[in-house]
C-alpha atoms as a PDB file:
ATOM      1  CA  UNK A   1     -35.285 -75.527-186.641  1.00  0.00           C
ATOM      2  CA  UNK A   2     -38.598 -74.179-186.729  1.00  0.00           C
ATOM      3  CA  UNK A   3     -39.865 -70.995-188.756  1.00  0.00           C
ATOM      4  CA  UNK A   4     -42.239 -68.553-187.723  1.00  0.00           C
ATOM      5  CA  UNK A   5     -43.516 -64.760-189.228  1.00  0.00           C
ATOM      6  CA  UNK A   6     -42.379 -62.081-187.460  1.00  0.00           C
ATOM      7  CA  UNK A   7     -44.876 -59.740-188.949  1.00  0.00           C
ATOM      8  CA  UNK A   8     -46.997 -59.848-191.828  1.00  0.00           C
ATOM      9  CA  UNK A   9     -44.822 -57.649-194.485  1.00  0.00           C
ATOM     10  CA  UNK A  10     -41.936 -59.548-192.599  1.00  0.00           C
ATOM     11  CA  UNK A  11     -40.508 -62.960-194.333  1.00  0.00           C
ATOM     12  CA  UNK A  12     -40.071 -65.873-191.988  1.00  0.00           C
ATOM     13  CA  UNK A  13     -37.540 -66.040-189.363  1.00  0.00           C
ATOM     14  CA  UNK A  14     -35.586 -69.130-188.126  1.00  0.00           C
ATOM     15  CA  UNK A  15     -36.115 -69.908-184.391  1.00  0.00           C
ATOM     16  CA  UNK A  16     -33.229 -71.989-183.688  1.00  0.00           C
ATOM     17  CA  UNK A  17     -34.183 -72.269-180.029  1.00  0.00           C
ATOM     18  CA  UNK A  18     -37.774 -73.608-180.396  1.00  0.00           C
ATOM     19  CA  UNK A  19     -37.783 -77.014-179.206  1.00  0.00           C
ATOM     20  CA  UNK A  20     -37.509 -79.505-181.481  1.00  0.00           C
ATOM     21  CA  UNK A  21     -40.241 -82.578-180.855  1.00  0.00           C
ATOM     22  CA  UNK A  22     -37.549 -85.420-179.877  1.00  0.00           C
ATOM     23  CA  UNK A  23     -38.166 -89.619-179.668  1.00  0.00           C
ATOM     24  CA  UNK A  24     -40.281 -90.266-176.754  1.00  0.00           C
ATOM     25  CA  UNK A  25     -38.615 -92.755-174.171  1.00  0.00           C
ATOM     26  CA  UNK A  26     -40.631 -95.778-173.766  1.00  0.00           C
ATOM     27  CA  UNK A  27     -42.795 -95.673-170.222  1.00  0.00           C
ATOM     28  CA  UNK A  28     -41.262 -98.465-167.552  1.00  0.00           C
ATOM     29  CA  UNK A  29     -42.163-102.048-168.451  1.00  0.00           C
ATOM     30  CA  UNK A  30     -43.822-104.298-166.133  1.00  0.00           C
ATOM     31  CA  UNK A  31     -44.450-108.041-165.904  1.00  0.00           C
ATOM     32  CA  UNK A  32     -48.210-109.138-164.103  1.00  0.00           C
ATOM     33  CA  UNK A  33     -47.801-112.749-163.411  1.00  0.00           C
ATOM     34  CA  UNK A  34     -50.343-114.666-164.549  1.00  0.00           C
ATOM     35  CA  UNK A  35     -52.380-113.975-160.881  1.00  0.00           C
ATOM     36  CA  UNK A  36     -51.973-110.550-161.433  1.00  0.00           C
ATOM     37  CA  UNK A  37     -53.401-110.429-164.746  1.00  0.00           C
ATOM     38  CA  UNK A  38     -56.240-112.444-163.262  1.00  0.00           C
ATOM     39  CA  UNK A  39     -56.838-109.805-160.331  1.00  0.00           C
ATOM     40  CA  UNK A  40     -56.943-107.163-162.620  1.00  0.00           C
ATOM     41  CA  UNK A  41     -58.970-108.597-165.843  1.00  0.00           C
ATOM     42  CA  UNK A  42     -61.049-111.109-163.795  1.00  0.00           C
ATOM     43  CA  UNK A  43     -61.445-110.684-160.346  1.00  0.00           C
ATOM     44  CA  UNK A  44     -61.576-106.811-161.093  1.00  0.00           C
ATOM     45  CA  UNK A  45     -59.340-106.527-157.616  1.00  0.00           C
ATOM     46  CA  UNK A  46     -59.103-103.076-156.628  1.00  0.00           C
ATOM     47  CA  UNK A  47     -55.726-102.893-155.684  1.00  0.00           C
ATOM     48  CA  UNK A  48     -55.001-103.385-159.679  1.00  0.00           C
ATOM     49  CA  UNK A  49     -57.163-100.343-160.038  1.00  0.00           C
ATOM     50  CA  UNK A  50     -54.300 -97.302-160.293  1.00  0.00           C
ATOM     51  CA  UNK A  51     -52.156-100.251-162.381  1.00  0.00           C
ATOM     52  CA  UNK A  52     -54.303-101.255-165.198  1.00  0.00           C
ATOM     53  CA  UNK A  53     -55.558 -97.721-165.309  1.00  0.00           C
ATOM     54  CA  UNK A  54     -51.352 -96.549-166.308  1.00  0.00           C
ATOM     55  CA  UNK A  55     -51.787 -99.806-168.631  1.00  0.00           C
ATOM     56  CA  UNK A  56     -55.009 -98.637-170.421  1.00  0.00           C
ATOM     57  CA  UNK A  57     -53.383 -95.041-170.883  1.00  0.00           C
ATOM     58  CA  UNK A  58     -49.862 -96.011-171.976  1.00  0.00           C
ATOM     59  CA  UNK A  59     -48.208 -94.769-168.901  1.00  0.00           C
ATOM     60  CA  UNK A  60     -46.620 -97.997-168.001  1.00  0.00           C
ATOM     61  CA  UNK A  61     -46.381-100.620-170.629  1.00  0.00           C
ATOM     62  CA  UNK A  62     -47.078-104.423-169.627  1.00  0.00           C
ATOM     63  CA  UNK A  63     -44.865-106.854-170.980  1.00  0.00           C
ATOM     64  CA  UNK A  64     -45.424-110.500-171.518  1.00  0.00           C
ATOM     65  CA  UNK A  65     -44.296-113.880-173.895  1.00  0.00           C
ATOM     66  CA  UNK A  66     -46.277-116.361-175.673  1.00  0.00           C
ATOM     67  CA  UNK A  67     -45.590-118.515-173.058  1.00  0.00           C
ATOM     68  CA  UNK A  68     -47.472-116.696-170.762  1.00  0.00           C
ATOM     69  CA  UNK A  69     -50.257-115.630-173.014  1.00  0.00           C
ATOM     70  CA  UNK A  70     -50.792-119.519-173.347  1.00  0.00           C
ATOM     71  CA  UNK A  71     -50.195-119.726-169.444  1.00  0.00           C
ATOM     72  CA  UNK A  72     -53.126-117.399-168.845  1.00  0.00           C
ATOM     73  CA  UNK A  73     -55.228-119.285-171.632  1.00  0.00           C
ATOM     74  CA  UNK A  74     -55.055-122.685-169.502  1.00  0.00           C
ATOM     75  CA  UNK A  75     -56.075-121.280-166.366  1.00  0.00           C
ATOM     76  CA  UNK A  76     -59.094-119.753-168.169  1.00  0.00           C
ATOM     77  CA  UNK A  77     -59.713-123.230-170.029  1.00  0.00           C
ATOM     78  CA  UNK A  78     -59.697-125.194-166.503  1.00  0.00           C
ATOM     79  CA  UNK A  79     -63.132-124.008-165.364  1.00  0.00           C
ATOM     80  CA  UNK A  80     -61.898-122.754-161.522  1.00  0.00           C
ATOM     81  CA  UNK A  81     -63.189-119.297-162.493  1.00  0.00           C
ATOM     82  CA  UNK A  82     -66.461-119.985-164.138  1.00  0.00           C
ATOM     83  CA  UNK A  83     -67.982-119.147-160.592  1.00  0.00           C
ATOM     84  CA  UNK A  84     -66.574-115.058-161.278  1.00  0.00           C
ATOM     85  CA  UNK A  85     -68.141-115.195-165.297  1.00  0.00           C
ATOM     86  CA  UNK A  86     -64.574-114.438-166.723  1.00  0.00           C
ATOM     87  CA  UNK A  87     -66.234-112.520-169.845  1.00  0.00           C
ATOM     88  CA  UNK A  88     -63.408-114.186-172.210  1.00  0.00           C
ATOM     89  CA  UNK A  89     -63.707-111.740-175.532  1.00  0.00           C
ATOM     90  CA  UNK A  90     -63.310-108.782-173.337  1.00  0.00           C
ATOM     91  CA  UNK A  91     -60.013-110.155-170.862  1.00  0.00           C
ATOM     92  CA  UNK A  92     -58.620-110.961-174.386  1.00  0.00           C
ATOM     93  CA  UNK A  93     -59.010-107.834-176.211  1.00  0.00           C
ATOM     94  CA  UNK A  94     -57.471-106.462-173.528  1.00  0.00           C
ATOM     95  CA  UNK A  95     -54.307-108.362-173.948  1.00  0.00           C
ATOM     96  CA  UNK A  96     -54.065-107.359-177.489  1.00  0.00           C
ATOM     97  CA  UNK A  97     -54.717-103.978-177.444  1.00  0.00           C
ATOM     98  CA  UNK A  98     -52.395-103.327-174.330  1.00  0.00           C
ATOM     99  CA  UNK A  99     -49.877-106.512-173.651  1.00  0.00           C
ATOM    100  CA  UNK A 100     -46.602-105.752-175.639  1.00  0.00           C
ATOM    101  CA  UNK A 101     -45.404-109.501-175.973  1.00  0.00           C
ATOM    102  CA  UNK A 102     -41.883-109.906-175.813  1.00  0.00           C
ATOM    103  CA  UNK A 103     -39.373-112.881-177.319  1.00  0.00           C
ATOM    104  CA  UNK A 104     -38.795-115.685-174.491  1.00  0.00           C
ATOM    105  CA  UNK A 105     -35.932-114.764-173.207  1.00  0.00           C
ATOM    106  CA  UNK A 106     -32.598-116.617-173.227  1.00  0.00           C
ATOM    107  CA  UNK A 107     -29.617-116.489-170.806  1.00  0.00           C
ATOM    108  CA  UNK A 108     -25.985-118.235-171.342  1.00  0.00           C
ATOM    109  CA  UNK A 109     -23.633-119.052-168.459  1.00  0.00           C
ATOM    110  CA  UNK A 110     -24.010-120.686-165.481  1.00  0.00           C
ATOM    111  CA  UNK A 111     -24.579-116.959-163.823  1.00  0.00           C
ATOM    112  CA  UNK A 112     -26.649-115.458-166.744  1.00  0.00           C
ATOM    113  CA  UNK A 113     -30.074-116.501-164.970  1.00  0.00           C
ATOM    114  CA  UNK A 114     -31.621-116.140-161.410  1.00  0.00           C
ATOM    115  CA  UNK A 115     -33.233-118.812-160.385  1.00  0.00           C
ATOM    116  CA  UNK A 116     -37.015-119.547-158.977  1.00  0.00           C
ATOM    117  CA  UNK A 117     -37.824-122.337-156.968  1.00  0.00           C
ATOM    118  CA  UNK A 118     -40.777-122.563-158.768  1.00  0.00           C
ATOM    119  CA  UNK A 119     -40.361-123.356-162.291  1.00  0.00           C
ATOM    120  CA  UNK A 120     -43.393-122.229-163.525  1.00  0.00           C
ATOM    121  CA  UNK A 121     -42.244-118.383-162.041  1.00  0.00           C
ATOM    122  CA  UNK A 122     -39.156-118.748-163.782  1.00  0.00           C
ATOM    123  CA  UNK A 123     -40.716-117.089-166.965  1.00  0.00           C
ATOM    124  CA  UNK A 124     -41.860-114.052-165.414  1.00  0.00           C
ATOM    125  CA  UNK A 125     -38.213-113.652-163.541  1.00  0.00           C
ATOM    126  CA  UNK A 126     -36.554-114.257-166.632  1.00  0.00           C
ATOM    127  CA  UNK A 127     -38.769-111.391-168.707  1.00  0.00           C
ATOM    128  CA  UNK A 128     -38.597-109.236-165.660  1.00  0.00           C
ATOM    129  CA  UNK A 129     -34.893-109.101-165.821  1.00  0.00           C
ATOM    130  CA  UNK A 130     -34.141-109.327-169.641  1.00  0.00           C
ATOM    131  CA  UNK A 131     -36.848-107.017-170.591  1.00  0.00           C
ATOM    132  CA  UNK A 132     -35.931-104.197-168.329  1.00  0.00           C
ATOM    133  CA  UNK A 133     -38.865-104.653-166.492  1.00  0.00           C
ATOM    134  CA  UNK A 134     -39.005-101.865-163.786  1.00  0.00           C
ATOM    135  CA  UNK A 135     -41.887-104.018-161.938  1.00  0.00           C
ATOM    136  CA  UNK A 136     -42.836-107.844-161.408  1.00  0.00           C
ATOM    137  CA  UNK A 137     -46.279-107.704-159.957  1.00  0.00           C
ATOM    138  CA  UNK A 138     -46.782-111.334-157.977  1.00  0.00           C
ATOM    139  CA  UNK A 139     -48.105-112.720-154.128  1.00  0.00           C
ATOM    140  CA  UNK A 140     -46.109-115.800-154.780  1.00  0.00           C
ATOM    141  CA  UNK A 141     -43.284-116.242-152.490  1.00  0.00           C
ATOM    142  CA  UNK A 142     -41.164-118.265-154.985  1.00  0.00           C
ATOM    143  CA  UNK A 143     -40.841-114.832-156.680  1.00  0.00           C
ATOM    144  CA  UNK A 144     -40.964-112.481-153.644  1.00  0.00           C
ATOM    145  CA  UNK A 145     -38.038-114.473-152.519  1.00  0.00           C
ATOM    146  CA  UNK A 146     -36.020-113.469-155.271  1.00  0.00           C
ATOM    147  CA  UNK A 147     -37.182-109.542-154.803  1.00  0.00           C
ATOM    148  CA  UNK A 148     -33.550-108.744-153.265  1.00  0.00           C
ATOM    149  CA  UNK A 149     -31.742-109.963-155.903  1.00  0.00           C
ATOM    150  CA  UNK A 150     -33.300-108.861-159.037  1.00  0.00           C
ATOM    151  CA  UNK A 151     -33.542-104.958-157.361  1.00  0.00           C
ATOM    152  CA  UNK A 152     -29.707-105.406-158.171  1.00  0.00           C
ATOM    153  CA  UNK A 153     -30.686-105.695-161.413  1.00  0.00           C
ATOM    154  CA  UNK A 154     -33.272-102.284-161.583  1.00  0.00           C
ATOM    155  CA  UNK A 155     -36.785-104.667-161.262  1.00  0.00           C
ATOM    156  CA  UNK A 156     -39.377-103.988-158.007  1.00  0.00           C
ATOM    157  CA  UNK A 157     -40.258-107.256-157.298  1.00  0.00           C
ATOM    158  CA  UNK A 158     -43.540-106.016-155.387  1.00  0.00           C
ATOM    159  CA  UNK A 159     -47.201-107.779-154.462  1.00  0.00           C
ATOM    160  CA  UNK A 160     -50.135-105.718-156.346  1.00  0.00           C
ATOM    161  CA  UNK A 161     -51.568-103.358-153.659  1.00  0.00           C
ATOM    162  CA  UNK A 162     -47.436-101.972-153.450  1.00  0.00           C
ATOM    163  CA  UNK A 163     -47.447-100.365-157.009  1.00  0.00           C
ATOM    164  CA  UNK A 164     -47.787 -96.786-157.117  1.00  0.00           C
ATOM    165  CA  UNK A 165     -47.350 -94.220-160.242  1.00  0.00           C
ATOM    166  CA  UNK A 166     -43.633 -92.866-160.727  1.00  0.00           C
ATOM    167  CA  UNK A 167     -43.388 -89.617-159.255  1.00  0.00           C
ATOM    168  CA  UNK A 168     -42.455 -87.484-162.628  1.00  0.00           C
ATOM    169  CA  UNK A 169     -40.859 -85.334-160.592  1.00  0.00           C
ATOM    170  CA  UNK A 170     -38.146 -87.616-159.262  1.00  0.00           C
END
C-alpha cells in the first residue's frame, strides 16, 4: 500500500492500487562450456559478443561448478594459448564478478542422468539440466548430440553464434 498527498491542506491518502515493487525473477541461466568461456574471455570471438554483453549486464546469468572453474584453470595452465596473450587477472575477474557457481550436481536412479559420450561434457550436461539452465553454449558434438533430449527437459543445447536475446515480448 503506498501513500501519497492529495493536496497540501489534505492528509495522506492510501493508494491501494499503486503497484507494489515485487521479487524479481532470476534472468535464464546458462552454462558456457569451457570452449565457450574461452571464445568469449580469450579469443574475444565475436559471435560471444551479444552473450557476454547479457552476462556483463545481468540479463542472463552464467552458471558454472568448481569443477569447471578448475577445468578452465588447466587449460589456461597448459600453455596452448600463450600465442593469443590470455591476460589471466582480467579472464578471472571476470569469472568472479559474473559466474554464479553452482553445487556439482547429483542425480540418483539409473534414469536420473543423461548421458555424454564424452565424460569430460558430462559436467556441463549435468549443470545444464539440474540448474535450470535455459542454454548450454558448446561446438562439441558429444553435447550437440544430446541437444534433443535435454530440450525435453527446457535447456537449448545450441553452438555460440545460435544464441540470441529472449524476446521480452514473448
Amino acid at each position: 500500500m503506498l501513500l501519497r498527498q492529495t493536496s497540501q491542506d489534505q492528509p495522506l491518502a492510501r493508494d491501494d492500487n499503486a503497484a507494489m515493487p515485487g521479487p524479481q525473477p532470476a534472468p535464464p541461466a546458462v552454462v558456457l562450456d569451457t570452449n565457450a568461456v574461452l571464445d568469449w574471455l580469450v579469443f574475444r570471438n565475436p559471435e560471444l559478443e551479444s552473450l557476454g554483453a547479457a552476462i556483463v549486464r545481468g540479463d542472463v546469468r552464467w552458471i558454472a561448478t568448481a569443477w569447471m572453474r578448475a577445468e578452465l584453470a588447466h587449460v589456461l595452465d597448459r600453455g596452448h594459448l600463450d600465442a593469443w596473450q590470455p591476460e589471466l587477472p582480467g579472464i578471472w575477474a571476470q569469472w568472479e564478478r559474473h559466474c554464479a557457481q553452482q553445487p556439482t550436481p547429483t542425480f540418483t536412479g539409473p534414469s536420473g542422468r543423461l548421458r555424454c559420450s564424452d565424460p569430460d561434457d558430462q559436467p556441463f550436461i549435468d549443470l545444464a539440466r539440474a540448474g535450470g539452465a535455459r542454454w548450454l553454449i558448446s561446438r562439441d558434438r558429444a553435447v550437440l548430440k544430446l541437444a534433443r533430449r535435454l530440450r525435453e527437459h527446457g535447456v537449448a543445447v545450441i553452438p555460440p553464434g545460435a544464441w540470441r536475446p529472449l524476446d521480452p515480448t514473448a
